[in-house]
N, C-alpha and C. Protein backbone atom coordinates (compact mmCIF):
# COMPACT_ATOMS: atom_id res chain seq x y z
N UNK A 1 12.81 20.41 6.32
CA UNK A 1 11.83 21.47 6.25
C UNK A 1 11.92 22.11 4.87
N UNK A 2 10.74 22.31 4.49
CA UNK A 2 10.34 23.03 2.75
C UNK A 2 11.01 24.38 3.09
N UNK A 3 11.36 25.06 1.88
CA UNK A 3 11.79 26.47 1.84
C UNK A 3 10.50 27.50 2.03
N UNK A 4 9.54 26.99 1.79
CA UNK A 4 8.17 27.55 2.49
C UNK A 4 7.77 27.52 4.04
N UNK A 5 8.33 26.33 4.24
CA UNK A 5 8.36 26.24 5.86
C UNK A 5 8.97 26.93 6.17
N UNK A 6 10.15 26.95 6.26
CA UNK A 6 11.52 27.75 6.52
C UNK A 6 10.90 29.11 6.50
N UNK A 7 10.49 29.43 5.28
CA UNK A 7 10.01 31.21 5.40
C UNK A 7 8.95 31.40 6.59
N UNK A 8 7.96 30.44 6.45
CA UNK A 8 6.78 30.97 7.41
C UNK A 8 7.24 30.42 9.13
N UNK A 9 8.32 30.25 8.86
CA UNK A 9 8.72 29.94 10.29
C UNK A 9 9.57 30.67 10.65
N UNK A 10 9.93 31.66 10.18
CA UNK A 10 10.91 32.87 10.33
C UNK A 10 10.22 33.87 10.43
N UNK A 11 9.15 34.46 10.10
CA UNK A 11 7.92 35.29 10.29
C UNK A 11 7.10 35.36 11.26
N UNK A 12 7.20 33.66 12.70
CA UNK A 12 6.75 34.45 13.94
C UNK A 12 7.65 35.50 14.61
N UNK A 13 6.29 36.35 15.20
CA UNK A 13 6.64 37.05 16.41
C UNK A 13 7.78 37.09 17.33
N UNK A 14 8.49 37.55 17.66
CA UNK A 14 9.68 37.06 18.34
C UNK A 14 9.13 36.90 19.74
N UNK A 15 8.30 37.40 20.28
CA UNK A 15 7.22 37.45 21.72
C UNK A 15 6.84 36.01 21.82
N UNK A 16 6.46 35.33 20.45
CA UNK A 16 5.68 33.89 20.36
C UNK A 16 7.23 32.57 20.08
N UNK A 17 8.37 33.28 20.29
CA UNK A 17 9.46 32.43 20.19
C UNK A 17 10.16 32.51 18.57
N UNK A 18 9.62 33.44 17.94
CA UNK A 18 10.34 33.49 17.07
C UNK A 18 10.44 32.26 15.94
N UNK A 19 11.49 32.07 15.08
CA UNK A 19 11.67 31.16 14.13
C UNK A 19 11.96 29.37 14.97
N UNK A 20 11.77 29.53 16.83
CA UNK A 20 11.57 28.40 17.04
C UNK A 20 9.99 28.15 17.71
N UNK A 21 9.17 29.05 17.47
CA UNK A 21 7.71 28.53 17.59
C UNK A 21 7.14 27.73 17.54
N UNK A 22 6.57 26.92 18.56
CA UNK A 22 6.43 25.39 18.26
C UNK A 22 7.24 24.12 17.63
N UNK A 23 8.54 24.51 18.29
CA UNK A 23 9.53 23.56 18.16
C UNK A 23 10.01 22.69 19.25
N UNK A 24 9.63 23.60 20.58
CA UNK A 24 10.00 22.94 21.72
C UNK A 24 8.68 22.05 21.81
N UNK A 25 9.52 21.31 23.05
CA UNK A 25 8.67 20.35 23.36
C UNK A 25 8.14 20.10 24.95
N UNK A 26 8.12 21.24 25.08
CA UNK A 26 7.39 21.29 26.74
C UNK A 26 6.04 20.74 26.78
N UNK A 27 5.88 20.82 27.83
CA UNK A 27 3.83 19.85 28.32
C UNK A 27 3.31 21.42 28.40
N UNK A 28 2.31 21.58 27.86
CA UNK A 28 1.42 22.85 27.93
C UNK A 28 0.57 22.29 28.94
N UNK A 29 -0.02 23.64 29.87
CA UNK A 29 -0.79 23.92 30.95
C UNK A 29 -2.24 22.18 31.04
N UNK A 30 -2.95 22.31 29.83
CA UNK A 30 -3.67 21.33 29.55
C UNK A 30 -3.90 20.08 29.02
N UNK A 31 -2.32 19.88 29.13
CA UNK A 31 -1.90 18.94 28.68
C UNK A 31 -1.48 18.08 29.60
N UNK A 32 -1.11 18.67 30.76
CA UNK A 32 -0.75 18.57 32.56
C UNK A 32 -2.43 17.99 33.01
N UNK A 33 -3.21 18.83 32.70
CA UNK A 33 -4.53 19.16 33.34
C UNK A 33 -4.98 17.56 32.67
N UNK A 34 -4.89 17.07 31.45
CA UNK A 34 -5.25 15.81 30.78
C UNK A 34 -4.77 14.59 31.63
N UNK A 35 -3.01 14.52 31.95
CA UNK A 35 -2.35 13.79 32.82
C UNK A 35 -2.95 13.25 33.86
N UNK A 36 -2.87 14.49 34.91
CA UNK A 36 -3.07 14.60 36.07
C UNK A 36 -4.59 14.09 36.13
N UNK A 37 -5.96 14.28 35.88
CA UNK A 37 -7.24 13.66 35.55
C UNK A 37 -7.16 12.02 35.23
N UNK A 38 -6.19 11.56 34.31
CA UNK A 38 -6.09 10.45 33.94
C UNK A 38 -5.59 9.82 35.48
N UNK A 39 -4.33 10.06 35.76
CA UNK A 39 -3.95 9.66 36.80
C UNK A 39 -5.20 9.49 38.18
N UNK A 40 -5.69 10.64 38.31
CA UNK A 40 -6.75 10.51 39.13
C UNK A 40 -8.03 9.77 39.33
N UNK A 41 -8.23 9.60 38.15
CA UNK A 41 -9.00 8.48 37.53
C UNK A 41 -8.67 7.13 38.03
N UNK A 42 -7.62 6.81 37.28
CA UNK A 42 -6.78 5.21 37.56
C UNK A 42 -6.57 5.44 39.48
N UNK A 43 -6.55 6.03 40.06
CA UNK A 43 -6.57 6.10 41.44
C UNK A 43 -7.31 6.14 42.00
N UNK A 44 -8.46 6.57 41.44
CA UNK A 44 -9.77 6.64 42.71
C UNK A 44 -10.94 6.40 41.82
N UNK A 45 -10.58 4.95 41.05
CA UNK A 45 -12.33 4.71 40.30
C UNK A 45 -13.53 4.86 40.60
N UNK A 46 -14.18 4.88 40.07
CA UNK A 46 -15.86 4.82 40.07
C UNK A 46 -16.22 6.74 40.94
N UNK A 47 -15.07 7.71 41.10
CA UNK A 47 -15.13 8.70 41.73
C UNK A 47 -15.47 10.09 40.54
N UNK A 48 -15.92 10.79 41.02
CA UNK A 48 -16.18 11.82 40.06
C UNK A 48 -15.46 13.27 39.71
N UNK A 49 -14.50 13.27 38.96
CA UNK A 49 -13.97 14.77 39.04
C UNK A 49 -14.56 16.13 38.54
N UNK A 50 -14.52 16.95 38.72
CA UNK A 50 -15.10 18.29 37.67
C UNK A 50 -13.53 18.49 37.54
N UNK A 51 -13.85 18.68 36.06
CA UNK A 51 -12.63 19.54 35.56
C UNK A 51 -12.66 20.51 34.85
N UNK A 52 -11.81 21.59 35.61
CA UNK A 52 -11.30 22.64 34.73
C UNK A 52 -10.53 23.16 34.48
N UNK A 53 -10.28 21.80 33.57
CA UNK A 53 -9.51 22.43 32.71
C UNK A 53 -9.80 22.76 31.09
N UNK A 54 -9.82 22.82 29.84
CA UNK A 54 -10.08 23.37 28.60
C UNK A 54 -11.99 23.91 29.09
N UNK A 55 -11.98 24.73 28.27
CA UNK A 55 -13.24 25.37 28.91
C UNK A 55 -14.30 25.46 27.97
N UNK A 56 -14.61 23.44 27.71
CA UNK A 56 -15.57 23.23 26.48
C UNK A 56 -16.50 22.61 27.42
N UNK A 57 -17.48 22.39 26.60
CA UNK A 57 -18.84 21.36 27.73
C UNK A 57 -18.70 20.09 27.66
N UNK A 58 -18.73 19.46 28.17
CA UNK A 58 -18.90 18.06 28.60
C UNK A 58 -19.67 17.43 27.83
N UNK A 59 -20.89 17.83 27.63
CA UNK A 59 -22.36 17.40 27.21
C UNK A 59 -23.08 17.44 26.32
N UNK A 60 -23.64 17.34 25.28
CA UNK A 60 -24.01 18.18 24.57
C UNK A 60 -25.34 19.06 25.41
N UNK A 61 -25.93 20.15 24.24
CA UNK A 61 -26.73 20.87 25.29
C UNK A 61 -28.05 20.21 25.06
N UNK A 62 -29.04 20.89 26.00
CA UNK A 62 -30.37 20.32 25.90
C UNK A 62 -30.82 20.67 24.13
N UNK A 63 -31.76 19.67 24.30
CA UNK A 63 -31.84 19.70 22.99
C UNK A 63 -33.23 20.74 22.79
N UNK A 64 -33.85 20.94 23.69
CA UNK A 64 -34.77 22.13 23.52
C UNK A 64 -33.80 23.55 23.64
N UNK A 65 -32.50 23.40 23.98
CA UNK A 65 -31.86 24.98 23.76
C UNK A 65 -31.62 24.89 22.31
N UNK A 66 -30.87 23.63 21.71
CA UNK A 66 -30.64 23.20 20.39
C UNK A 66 -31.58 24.03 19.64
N UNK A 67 -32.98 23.81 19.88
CA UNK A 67 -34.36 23.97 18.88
C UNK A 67 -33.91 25.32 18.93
N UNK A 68 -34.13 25.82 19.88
CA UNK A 68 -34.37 27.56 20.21
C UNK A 68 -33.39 28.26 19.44
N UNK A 69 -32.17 27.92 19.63
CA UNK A 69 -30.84 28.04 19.03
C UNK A 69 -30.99 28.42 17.30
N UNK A 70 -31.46 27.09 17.29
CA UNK A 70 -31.48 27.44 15.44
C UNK A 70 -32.79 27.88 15.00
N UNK A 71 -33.72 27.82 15.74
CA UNK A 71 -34.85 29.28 15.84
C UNK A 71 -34.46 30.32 15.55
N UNK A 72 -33.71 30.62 16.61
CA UNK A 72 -33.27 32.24 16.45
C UNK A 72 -32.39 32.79 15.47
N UNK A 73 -31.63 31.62 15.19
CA UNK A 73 -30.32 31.58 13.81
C UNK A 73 -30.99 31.65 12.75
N UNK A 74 -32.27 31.18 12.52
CA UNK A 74 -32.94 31.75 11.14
C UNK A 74 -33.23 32.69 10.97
N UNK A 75 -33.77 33.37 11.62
CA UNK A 75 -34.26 34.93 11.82
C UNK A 75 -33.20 35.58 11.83
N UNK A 76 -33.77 36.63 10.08
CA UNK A 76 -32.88 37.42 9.70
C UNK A 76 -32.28 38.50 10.63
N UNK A 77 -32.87 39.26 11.62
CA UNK A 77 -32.61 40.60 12.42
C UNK A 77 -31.39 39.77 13.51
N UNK A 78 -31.43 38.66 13.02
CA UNK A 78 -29.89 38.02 14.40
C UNK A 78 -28.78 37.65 13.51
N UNK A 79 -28.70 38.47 12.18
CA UNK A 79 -27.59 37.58 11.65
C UNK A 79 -27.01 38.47 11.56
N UNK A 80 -26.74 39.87 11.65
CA UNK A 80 -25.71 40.97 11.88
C UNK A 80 -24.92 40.72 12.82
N UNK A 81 -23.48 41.03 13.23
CA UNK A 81 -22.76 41.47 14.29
C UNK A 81 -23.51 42.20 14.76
N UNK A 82 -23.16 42.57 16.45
CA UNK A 82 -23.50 43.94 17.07
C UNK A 82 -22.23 44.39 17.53
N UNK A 83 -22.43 45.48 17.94
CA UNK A 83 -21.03 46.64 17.94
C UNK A 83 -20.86 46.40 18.99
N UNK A 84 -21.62 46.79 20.26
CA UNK A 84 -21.45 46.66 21.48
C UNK A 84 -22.56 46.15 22.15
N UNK A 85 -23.19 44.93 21.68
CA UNK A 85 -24.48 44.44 22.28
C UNK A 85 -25.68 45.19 22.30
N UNK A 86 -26.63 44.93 22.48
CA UNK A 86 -28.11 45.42 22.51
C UNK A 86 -28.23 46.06 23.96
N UNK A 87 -29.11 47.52 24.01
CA UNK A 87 -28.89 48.04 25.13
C UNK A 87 -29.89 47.47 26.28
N UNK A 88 -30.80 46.34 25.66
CA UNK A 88 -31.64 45.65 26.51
C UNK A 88 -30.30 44.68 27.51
N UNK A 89 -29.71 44.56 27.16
CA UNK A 89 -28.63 43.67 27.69
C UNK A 89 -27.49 44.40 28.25
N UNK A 90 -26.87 45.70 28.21
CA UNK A 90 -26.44 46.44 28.84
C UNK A 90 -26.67 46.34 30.08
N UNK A 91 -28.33 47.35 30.07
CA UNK A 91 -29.07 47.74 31.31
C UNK A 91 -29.55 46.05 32.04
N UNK A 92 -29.48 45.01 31.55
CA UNK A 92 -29.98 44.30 32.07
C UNK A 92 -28.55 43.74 33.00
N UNK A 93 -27.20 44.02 32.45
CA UNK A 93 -25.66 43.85 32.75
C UNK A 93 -25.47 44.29 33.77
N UNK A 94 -26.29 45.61 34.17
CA UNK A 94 -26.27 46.85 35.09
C UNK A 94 -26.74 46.26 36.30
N UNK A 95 -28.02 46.24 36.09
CA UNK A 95 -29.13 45.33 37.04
C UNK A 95 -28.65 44.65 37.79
N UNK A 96 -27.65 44.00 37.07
CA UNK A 96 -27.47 42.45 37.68
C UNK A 96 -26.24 42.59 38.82
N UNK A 97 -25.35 43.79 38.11
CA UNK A 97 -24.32 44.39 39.05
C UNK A 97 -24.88 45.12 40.59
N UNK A 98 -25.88 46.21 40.02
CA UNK A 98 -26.23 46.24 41.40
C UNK A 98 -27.39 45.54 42.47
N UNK A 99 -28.13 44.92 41.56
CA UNK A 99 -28.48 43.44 42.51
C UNK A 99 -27.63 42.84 43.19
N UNK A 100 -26.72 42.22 42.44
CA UNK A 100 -25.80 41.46 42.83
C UNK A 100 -24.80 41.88 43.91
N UNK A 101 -24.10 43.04 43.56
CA UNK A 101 -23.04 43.47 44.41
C UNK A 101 -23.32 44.98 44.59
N UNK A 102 -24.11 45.52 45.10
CA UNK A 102 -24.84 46.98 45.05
C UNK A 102 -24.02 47.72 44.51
N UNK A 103 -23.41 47.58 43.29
CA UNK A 103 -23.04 48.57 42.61
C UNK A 103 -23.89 49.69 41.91
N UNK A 104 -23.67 51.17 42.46
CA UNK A 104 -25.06 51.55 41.76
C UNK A 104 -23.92 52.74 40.74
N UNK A 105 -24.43 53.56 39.70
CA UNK A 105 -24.53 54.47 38.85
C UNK A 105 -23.28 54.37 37.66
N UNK A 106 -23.82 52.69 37.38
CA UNK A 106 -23.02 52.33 35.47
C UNK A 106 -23.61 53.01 34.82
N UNK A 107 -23.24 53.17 33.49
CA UNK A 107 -23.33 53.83 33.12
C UNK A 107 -23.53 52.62 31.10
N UNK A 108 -24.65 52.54 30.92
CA UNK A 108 -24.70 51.61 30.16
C UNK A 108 -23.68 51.52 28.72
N UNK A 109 -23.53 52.89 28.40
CA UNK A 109 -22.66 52.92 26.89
C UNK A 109 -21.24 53.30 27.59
N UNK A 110 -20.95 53.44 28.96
CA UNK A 110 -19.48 53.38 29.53
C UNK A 110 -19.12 52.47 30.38
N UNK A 111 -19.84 51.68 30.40
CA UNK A 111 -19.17 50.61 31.51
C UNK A 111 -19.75 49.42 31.38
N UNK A 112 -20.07 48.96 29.92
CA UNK A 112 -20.59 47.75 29.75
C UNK A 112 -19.96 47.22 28.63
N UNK A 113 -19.11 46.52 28.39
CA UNK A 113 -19.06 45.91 27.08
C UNK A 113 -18.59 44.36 27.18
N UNK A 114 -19.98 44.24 26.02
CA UNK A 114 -19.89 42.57 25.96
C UNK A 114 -18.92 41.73 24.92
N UNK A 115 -18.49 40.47 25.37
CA UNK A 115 -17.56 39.75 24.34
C UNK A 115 -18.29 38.59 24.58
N UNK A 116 -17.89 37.91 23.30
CA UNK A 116 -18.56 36.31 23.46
C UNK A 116 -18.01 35.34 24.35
N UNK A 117 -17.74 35.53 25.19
CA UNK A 117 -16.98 34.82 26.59
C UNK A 117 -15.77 35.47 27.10
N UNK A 118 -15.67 34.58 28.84
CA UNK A 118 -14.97 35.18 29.31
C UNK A 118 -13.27 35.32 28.57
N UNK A 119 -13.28 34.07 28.14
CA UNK A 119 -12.14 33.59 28.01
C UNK A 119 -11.40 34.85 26.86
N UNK A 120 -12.31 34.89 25.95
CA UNK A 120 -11.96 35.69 24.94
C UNK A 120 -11.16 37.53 25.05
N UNK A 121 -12.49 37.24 26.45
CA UNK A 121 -12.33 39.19 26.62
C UNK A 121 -10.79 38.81 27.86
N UNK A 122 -10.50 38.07 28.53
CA UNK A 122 -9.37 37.94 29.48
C UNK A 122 -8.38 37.57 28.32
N UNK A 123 -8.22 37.81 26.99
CA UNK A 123 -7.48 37.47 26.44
C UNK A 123 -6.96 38.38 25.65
N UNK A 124 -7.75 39.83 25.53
CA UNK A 124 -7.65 40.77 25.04
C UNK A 124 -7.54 41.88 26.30
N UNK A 125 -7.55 41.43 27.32
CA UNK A 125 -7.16 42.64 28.48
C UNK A 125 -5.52 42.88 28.17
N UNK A 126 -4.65 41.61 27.91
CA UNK A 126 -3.17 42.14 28.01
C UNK A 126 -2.54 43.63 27.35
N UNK A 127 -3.40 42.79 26.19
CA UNK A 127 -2.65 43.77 24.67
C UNK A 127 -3.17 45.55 24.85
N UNK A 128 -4.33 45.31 26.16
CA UNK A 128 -4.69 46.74 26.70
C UNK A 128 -3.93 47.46 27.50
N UNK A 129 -3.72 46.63 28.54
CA UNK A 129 -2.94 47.41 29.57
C UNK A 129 -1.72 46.80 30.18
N UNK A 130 -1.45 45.45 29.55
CA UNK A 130 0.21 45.42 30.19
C UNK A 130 0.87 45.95 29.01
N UNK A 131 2.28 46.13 29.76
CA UNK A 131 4.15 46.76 29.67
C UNK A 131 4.70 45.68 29.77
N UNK A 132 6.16 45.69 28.94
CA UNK A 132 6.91 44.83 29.51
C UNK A 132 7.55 44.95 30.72
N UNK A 133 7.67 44.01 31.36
CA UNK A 133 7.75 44.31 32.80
C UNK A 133 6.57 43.98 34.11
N UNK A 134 5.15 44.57 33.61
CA UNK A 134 3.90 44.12 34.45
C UNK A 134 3.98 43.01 35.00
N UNK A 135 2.62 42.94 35.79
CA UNK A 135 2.62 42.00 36.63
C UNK A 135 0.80 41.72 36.72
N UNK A 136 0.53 40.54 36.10
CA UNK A 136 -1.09 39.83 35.87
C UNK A 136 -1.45 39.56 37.12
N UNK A 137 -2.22 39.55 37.79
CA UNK A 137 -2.72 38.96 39.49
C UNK A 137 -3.83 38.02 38.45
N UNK A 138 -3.83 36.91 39.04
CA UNK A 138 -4.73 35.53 38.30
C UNK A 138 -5.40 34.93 39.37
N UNK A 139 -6.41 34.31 39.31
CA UNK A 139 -7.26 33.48 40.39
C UNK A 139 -6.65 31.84 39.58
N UNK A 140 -6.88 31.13 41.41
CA UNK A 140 -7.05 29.87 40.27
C UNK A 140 -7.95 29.41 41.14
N UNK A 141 -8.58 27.88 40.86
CA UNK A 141 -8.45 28.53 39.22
C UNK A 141 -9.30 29.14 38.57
N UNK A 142 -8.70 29.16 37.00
CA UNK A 142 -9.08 30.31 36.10
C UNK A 142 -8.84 30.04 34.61
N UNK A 143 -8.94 30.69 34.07
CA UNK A 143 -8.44 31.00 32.73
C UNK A 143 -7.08 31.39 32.66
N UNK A 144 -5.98 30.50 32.23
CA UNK A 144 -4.80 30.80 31.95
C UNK A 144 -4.25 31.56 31.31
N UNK A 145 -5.07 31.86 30.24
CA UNK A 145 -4.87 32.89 28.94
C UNK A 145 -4.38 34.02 29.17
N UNK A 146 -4.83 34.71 30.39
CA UNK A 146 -4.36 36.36 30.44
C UNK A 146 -2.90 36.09 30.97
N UNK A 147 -2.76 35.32 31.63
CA UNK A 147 -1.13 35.16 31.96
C UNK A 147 -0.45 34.63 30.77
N UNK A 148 -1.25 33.76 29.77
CA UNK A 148 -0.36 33.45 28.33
C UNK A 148 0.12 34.74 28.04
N UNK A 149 -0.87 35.38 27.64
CA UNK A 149 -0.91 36.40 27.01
C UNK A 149 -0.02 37.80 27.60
N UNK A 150 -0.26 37.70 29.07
CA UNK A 150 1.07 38.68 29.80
C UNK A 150 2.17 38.71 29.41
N UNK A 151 2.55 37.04 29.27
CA UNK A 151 3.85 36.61 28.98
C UNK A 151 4.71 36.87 27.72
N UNK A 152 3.45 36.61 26.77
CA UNK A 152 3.66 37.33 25.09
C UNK A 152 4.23 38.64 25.16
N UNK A 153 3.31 39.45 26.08
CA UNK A 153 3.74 40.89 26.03
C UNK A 153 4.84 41.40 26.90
N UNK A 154 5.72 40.33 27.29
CA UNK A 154 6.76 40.80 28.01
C UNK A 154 6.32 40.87 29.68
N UNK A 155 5.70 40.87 30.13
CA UNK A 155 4.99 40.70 31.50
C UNK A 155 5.16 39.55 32.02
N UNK A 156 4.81 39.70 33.72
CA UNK A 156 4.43 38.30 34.58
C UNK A 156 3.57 37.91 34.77
């Protein structure tokens, strides 16, 4: 290992394993999920699995979303960030809550905030509200991440 390596490998996190960060050699969660599919495969040909596991598409997308897509990507008024989404999409967030599950009296600039997927915003819940010590309740399945991420922070 370079004396550059050496430094930038002494500079993880001690939460992320410290100066042996990506040294071990365990099977990560989706790496199991790759296995196990293969295996299932070679066992029950011509059969169809859904998998979820990594949480990319399969497919590419239609190609009329494609068009629309880079439609809208030209147009200058969509190339800003937004802070907290457009409030057409809030109230429409709202809607859908109490349609859906009669939740009634959100509150659009307090009880709505959007992230660019789930995965992202369950990945930023830890660093909110676990302790070391906590305890994540997880569905499966699910997104593994918030329990990665528990784990970083000293949590279960």
């Amino acid at each position: 290992m370079s004396s550059n390596e050496s430094y930038i490998q002494n500079l993880f996190a001690g939460r992320l394993g410290g100066d042996q960060f990506g040294k071990d050699t365990k099977i990560y969660k989706f790496e199991k999920i790759k296995r196990a599919k293969r295996a299932a495969l070679e066992a029950n040909p011509g059969k169809e699995l859904f998998d979820m596991g990594v949480g990319e598409p399969d497919e590419m997308a239609d190609a009329g979303v494609v068009k629309v897509l880079q439609q809208e990507a030209e147009k200058p008024e969509n190339r800003g960030y937004t802070d907290n989404g457009i409030e057409e999409f809030k109230i429409a967030a709202i809607q859908y809550m109490e349609k859906t599950f009669g939740i009634k009296g959100l509150d659009p600039a307090k009880h709505v905030n959007h992230t660019i997927g789930s995965k992202p915003c369950l990945a930023m819940l830890p660093s909110i509200f676990i302790n070391p010590g906590d305890i994540t309740l997880m569905t499966i399945p699910g997104y593994p991440v918030m329990g990665t991420h528990t784990q970083y922070l000293g949590g279960k």
